[in-house]
Structure formats: structure tokens, C-alpha cells
C-alpha atoms as a PDB file:
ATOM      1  CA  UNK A   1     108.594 -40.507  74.648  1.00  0.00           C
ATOM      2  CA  UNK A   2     112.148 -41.807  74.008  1.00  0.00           C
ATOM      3  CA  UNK A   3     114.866 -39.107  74.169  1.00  0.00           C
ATOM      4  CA  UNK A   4     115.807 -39.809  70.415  1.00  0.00           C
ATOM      5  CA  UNK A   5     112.681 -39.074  69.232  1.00  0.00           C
ATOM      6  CA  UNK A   6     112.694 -35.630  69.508  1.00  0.00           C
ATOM      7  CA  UNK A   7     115.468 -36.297  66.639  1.00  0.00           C
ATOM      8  CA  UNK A   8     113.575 -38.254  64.313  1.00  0.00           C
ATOM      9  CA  UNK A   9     113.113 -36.542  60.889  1.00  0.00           C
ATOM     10  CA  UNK A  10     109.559 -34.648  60.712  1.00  0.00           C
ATOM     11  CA  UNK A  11     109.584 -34.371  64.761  1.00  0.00           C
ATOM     12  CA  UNK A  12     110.918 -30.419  64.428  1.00  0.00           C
ATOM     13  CA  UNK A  13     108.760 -28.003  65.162  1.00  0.00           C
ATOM     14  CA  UNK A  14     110.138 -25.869  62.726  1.00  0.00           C
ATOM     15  CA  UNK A  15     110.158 -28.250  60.088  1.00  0.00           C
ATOM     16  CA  UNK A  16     107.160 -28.598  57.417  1.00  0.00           C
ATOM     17  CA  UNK A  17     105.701 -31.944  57.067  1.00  0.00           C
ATOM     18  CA  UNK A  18     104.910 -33.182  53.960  1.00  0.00           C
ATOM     19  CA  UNK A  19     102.127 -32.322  52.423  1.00  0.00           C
ATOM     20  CA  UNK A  20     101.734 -29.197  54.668  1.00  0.00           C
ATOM     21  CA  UNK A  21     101.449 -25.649  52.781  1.00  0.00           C
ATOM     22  CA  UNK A  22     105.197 -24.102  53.027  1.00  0.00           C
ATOM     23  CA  UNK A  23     105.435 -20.696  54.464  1.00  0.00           C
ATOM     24  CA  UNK A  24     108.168 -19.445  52.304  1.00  0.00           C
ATOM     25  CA  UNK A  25     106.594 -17.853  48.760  1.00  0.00           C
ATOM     26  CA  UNK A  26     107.342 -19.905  45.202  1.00  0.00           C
ATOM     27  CA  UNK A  27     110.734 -19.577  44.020  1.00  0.00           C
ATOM     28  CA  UNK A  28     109.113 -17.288  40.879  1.00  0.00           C
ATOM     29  CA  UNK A  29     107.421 -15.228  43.002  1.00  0.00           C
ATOM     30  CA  UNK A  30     110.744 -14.391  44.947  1.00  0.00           C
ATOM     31  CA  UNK A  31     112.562 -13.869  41.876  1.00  0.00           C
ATOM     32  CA  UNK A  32     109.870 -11.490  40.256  1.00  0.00           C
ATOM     33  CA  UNK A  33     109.795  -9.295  43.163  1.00  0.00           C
ATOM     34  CA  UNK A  34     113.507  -9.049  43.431  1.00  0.00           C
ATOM     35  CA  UNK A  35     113.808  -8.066  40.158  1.00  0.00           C
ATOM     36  CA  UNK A  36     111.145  -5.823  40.267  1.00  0.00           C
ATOM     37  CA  UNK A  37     112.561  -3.958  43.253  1.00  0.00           C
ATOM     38  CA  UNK A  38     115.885  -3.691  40.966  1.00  0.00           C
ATOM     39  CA  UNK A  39     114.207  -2.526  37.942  1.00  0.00           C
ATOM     40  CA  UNK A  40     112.046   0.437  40.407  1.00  0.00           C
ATOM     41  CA  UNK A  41     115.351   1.361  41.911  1.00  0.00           C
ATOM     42  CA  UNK A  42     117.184   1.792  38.818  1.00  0.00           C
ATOM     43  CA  UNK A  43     114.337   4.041  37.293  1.00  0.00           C
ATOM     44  CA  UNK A  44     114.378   6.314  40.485  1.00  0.00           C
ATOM     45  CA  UNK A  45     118.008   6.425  40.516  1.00  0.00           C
ATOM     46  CA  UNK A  46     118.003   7.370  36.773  1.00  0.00           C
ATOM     47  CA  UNK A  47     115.295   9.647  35.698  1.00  0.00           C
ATOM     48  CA  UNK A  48     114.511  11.540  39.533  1.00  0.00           C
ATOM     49  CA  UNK A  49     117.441  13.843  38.503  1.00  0.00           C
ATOM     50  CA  UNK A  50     116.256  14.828  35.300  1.00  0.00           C
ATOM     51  CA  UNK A  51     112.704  15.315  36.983  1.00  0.00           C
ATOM     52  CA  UNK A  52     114.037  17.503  39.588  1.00  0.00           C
ATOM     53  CA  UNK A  53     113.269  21.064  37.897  1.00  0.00           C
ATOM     54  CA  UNK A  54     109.943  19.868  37.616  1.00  0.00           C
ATOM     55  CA  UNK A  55     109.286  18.711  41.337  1.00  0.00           C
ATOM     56  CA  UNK A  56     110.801  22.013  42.469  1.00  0.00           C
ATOM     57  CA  UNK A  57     109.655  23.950  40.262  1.00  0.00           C
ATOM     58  CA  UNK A  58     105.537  22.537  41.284  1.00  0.00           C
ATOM     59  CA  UNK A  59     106.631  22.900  44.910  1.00  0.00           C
ATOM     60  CA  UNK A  60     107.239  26.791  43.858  1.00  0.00           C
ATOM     61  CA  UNK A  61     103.870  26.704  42.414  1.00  0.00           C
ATOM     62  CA  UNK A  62     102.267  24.907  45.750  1.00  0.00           C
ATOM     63  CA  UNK A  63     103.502  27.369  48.196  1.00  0.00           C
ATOM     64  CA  UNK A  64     102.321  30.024  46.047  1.00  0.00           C
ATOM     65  CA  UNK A  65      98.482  28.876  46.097  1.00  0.00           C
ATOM     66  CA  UNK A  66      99.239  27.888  49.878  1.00  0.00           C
ATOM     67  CA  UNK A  67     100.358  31.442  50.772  1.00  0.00           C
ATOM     68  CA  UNK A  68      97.319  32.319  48.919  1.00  0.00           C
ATOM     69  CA  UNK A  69      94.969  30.015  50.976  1.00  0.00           C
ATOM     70  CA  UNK A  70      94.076  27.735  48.233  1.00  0.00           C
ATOM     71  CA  UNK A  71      94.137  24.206  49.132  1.00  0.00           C
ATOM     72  CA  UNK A  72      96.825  21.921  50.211  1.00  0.00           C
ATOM     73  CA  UNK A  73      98.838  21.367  47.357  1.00  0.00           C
ATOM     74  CA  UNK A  74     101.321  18.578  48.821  1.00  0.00           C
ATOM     75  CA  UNK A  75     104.756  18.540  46.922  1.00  0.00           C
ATOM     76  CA  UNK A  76     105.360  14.596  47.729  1.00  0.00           C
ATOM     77  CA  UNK A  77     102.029  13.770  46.344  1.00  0.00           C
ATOM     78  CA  UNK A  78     103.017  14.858  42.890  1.00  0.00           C
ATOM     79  CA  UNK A  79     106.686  12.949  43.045  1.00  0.00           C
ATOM     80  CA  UNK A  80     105.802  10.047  44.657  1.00  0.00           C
ATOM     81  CA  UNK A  81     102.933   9.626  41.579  1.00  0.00           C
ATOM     82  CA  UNK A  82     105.742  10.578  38.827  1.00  0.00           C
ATOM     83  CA  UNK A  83     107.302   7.395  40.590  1.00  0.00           C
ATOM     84  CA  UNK A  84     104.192   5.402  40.926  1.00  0.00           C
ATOM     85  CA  UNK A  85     103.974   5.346  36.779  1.00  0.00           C
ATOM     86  CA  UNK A  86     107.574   4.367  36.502  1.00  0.00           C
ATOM     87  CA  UNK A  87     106.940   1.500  39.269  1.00  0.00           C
ATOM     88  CA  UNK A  88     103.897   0.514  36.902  1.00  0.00           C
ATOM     89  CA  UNK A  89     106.563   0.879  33.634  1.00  0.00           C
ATOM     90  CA  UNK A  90     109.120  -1.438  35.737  1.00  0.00           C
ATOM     91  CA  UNK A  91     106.434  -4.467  36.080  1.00  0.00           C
ATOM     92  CA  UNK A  92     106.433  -3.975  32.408  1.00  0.00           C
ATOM     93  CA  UNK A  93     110.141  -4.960  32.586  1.00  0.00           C
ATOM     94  CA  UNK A  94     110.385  -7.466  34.882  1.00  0.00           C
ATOM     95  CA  UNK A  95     107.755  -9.347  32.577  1.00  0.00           C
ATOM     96  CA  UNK A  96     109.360  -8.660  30.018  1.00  0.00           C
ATOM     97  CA  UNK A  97     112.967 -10.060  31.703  1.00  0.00           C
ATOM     98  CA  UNK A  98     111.256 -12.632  33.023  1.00  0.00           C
ATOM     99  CA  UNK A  99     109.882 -14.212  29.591  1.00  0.00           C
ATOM    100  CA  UNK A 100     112.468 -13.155  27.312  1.00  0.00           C
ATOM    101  CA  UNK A 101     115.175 -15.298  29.862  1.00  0.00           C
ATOM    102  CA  UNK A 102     112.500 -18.091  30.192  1.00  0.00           C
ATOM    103  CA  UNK A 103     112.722 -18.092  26.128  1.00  0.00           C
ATOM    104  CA  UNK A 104     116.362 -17.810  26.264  1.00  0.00           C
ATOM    105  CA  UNK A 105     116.366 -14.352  24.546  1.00  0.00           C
ATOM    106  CA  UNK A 106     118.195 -12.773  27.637  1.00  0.00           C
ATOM    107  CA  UNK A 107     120.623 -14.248  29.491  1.00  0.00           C
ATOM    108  CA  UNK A 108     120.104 -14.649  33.042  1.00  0.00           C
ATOM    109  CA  UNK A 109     123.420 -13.827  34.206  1.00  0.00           C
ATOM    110  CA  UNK A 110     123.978 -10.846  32.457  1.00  0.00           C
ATOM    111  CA  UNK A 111     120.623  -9.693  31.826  1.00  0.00           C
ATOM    112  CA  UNK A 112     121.513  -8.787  28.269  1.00  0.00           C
ATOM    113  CA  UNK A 113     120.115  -9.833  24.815  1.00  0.00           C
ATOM    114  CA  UNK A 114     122.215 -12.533  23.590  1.00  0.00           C
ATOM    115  CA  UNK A 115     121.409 -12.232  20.122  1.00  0.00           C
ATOM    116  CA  UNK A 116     123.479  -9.636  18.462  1.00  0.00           C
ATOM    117  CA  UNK A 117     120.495  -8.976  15.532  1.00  0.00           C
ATOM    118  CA  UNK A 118     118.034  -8.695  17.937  1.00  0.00           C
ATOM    119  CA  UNK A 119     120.007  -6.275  20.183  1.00  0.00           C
ATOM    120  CA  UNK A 120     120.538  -3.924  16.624  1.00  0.00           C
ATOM    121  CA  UNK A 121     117.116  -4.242  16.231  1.00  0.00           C
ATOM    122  CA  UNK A 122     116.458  -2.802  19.401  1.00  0.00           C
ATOM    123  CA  UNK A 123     118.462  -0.009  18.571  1.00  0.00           C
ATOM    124  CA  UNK A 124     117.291   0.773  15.175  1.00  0.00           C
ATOM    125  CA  UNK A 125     113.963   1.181  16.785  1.00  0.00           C
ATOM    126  CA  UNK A 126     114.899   3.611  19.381  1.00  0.00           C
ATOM    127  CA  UNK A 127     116.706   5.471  16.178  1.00  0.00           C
ATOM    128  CA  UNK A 128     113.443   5.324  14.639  1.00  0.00           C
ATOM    129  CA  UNK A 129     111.232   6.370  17.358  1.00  0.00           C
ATOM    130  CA  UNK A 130     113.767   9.418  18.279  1.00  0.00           C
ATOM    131  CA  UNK A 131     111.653  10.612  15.582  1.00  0.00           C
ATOM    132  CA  UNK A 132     108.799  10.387  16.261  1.00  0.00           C
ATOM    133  CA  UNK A 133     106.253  13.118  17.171  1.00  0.00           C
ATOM    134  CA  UNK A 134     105.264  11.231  20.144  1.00  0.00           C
ATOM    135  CA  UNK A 135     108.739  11.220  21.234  1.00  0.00           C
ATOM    136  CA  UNK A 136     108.977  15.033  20.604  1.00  0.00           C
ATOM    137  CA  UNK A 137     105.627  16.202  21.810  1.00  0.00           C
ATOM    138  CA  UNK A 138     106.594  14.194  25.017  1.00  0.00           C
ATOM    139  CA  UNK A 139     109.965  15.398  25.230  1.00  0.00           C
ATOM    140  CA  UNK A 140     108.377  19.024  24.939  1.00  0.00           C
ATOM    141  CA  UNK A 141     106.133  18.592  27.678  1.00  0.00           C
ATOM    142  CA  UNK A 142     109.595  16.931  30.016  1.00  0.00           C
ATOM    143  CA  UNK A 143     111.786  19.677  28.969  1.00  0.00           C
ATOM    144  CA  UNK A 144     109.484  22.873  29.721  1.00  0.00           C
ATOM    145  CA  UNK A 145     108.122  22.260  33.356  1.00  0.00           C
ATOM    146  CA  UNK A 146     107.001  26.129  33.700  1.00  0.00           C
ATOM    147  CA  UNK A 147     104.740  25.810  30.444  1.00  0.00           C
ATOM    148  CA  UNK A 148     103.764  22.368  31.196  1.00  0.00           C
ATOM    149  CA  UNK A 149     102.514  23.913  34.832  1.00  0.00           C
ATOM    150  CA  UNK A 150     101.120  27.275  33.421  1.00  0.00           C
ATOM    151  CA  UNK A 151      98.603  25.205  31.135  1.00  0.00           C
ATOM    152  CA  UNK A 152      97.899  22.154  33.340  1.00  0.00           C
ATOM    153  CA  UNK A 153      97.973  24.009  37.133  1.00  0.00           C
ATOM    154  CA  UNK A 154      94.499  23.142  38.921  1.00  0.00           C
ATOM    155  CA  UNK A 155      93.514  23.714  42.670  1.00  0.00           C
ATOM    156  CA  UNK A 156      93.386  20.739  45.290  1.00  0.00           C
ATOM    157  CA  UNK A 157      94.249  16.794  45.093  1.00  0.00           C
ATOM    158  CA  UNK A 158      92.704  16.503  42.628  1.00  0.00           C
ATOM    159  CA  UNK A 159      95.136  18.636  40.816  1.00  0.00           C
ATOM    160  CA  UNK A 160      98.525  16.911  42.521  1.00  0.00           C
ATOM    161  CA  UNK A 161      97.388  13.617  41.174  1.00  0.00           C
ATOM    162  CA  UNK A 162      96.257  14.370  37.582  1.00  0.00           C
ATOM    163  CA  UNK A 163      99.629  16.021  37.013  1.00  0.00           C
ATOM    164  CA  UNK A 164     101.947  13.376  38.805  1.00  0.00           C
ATOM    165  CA  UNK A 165     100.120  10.822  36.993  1.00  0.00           C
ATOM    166  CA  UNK A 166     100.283  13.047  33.164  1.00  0.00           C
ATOM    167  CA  UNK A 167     104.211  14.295  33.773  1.00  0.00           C
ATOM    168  CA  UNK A 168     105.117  10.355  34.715  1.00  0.00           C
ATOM    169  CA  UNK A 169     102.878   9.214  31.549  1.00  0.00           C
ATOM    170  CA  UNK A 170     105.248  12.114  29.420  1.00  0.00           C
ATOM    171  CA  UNK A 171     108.763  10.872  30.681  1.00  0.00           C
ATOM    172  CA  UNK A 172     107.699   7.538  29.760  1.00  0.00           C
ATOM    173  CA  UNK A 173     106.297   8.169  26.993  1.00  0.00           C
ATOM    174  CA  UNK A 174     109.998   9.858  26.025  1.00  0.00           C
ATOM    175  CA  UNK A 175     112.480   7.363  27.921  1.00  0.00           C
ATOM    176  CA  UNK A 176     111.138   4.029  27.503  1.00  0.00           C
ATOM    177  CA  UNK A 177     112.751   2.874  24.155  1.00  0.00           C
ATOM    178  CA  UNK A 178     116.056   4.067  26.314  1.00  0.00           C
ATOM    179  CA  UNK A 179     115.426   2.475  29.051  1.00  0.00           C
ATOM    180  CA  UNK A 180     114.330  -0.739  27.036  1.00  0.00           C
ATOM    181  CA  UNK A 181     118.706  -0.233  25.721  1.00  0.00           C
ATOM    182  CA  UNK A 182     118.746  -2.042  29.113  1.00  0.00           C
ATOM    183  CA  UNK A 183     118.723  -5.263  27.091  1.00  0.00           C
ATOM    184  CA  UNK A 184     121.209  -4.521  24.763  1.00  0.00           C
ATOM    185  CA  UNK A 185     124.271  -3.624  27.293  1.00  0.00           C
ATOM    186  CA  UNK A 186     122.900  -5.323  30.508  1.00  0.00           C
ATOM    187  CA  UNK A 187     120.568  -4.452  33.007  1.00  0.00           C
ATOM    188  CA  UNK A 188     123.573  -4.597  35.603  1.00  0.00           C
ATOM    189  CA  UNK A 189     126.277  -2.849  33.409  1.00  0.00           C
ATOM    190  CA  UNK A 190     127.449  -0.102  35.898  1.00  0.00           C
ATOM    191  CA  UNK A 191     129.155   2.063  33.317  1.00  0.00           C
ATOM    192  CA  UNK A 192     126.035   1.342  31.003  1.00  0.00           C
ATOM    193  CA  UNK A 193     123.066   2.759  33.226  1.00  0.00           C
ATOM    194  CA  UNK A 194     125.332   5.806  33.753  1.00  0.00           C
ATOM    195  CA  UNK A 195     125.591   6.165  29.133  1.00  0.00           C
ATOM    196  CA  UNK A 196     121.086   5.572  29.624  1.00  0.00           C
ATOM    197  CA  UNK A 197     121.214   8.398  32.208  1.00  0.00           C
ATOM    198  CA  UNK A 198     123.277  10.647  31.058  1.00  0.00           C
ATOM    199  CA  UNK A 199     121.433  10.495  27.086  1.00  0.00           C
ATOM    200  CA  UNK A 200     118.111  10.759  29.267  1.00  0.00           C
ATOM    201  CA  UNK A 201     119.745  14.147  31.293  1.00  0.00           C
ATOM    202  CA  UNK A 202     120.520  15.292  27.905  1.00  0.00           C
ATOM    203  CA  UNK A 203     117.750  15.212  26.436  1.00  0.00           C
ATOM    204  CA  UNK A 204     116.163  16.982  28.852  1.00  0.00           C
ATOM    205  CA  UNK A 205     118.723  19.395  29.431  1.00  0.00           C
ATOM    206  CA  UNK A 206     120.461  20.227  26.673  1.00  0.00           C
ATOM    207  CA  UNK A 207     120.213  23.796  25.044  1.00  0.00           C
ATOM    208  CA  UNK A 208     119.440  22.822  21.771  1.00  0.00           C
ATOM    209  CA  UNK A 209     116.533  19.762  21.991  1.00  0.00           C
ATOM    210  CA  UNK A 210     116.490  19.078  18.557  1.00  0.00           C
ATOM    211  CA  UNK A 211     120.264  18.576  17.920  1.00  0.00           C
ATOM    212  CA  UNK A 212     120.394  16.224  20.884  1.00  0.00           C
ATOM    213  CA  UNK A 213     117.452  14.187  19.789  1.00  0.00           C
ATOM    214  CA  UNK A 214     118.960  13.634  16.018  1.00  0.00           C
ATOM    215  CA  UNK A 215     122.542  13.060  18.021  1.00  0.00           C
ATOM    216  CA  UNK A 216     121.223  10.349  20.255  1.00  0.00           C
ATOM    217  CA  UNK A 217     119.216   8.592  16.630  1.00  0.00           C
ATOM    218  CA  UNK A 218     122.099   8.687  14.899  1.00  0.00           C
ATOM    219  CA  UNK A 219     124.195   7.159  17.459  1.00  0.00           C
ATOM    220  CA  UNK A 220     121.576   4.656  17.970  1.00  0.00           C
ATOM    221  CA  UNK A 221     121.114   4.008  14.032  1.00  0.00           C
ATOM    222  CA  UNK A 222     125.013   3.225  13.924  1.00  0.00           C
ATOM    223  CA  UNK A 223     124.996   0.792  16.486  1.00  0.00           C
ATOM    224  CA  UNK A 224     122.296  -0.799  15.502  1.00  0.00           C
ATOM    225  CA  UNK A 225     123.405  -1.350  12.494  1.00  0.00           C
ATOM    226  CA  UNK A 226     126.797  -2.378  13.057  1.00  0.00           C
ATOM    227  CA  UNK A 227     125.206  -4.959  15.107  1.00  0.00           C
ATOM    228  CA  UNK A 228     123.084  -6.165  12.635  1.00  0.00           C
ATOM    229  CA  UNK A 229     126.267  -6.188  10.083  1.00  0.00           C
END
């Protein structure tokens, strides 16, 4: 063969002919596990510190029926199912990205809602669910991990996965209009993932539940409806 036709377009090894199946994965699929990854990592980073009196507080419990000799009651078990349910609320997200800046709702570069009305609407229903019972019976269950434990504590695996899987189900059952704010300042606003966390410590927190909750629908109500105005 001529030396120059190891040159010739197509002739690289590396190179995919046409019509042969690429290796690299669709554009879409690149871009919905990307922001996937982002939306898991900012849901670790933002409710694992509010969730920490419960994981040490069950870890307390654990070595207790371990000293015992009841069953293996592994600690990271429990967490890393609290996270599993927030990685299964973050798909939800990065659908929900996904279409709403395919429909232009959301704009791609900042990852905000572009439409002031809809972003007050957003926040008038977070005002509105605030209070909710569902928001305070799940806020109960987040902000007392020694009753939660008293009334739900079981022996074995069986035990570590039912309440991983039911605490993760009550934190999102409290956080997720918050974390849904998102939209309104900008899934990459620095300084406004640090307001989300620190309303979601809080809450959580905070001596006097009740107070905060009304505080953080109020607040919410205002905004909303100032953007709406």
C-alpha cells in the first residue's frame, strides 16, 4: 500500500466509519447524567448536615443491640439509603430541568426560571405547603430522631433498610418544595444553595418549630408575591 494511504480520511484506526455505531454515548444522555450527578451532589452537600443527629444518633442505637448480640445493625446501610431516596428525588429534577429548558421555561445557562410569574408561583406554593400537615407531620418525624427511633427501631436488615428508606421518604417529604426554590434563584447560585440550606438546617434545628415554619411561609408568601406584582 502507498505510504499516503495510511493518511487518507476513514484509514484511522481510531476513527469511526460511517455508518458504524459510535462508542461515545448521545449527547442527551451525557448531559442528563451530568446533571444528575450535580443535582445528587448538591442534595448530599445540603441536607447530610441536617441528617446528622439522626445517623448518629441510629449508630448509638446499633451498637447498643450489637453489644447486646442482636444482629448486625450496619450504620452506613441506613445513610447510604437516606441518600439513595434523595438520588431517586434528584432524577426527579434533572427531568424536570431537562424539559422545563427544552420548553424554554428555564434557562440553560443559569438554570433559573425565566419567567418572573412563574418563579412567584413557585414560591407561593412553598408558602402554601409550609402549611400543610404533611409538611408538619414530616417535619415532626425529621426534627425528633430519638422518638422517630423509639417507635420505628426493629432488629436486623431488615430494620436498617425500612428506616433509611422511611427517614429519606420524611425529609423529602419536608424539603422538596425548598429544594424545588432551586428554580427560582438558580441551580448554580453559590450564595443561593447556602439561603436553601440554611432554611432547611432551620427547620430542623430551630428551638421553636412552629415559629420557623410560619417565618420561612411568610418569607416565601412575600416574595412570591412581589414577583408576581
Amino acid at each position: 500500500m502507498p505510504d499516503g494511504a495510511s493518511n487518507m480520511p476513514g484509514m484511522d484506526m481510531g476513527m469511526a466509519m460511517p455508518g458504524m455505531p459510535s462508542s461515545a454515548p448521545p449527547p442527551m444522555l451525557t448531559l442528563a447524567g451530568t446533571t444528575f450527578l450535580m443535582w445528587l451532589n448538591m442534595m448530599v452537600a445540603m441536607m447530610l448536615p441536617s441528617a446528622a443527629p439522626m445517623i448518629l444518633l441510629y449508630e448509638r442505637f446499633a451498637a447498643q443491640a450489637r453489644s447486646a448480640g442482636g444482629a448486625l445493625l450496619p450504620t452506613g446501610l441506613f445513610a447510604g439509603l437516606y441518600v439513595a431516596v434523595w438520588a431517586a428525588f434528584s432524577a426527579v429534577a434533572t427531568a424536570a430541568q431537562l424539559y422545563l429548558s427544552h420548553i424554554g421555561v428555564v434557562d440553560a445557562a443559569s438554570m433559573a426560571i425565566g419567567d418572573r410569574r412563574l418563579a412567584g408561583a413557585l414560591l407561593l406554593a412553598t408558602a402554601l405547603y409550609q402549611l400543610t400537615p404533611a409538611k408538619r407531620a414530616c417535619l415532626d418525624n425529621c426534627r425528633s430522631p430519638l422518638s422517630f427511633l423509639r417507635r420505628e427501631w426493629g432488629p436486623g436488615w431488615g430494620s436498617a433498610v425500612r428506616l433509611g428508606l422511611k427517614h429519606g421518604a420524611y425529609c423529602v417529604g419536608c424539603c422538596w418544595l425548598i429544594m424545588a426554590l432551586l428554580f427560582v434563584g438558580g441551580v448554580m447560585n453559590l450564595a443561593w444553595v447556602a439561603l436553601l440550606t440554611l432554611i432547611v438546617l432551620l427547620e430542623k434545628l430551630a428551638p421553636a418549630p412552629n415559629v420557623t415554619r410560619y417565618a420561612i411561609a411568610a418569607a416565601t408568601f412575600l416574595g412570591g408575591f412581589y414577583l408576581l406584582l
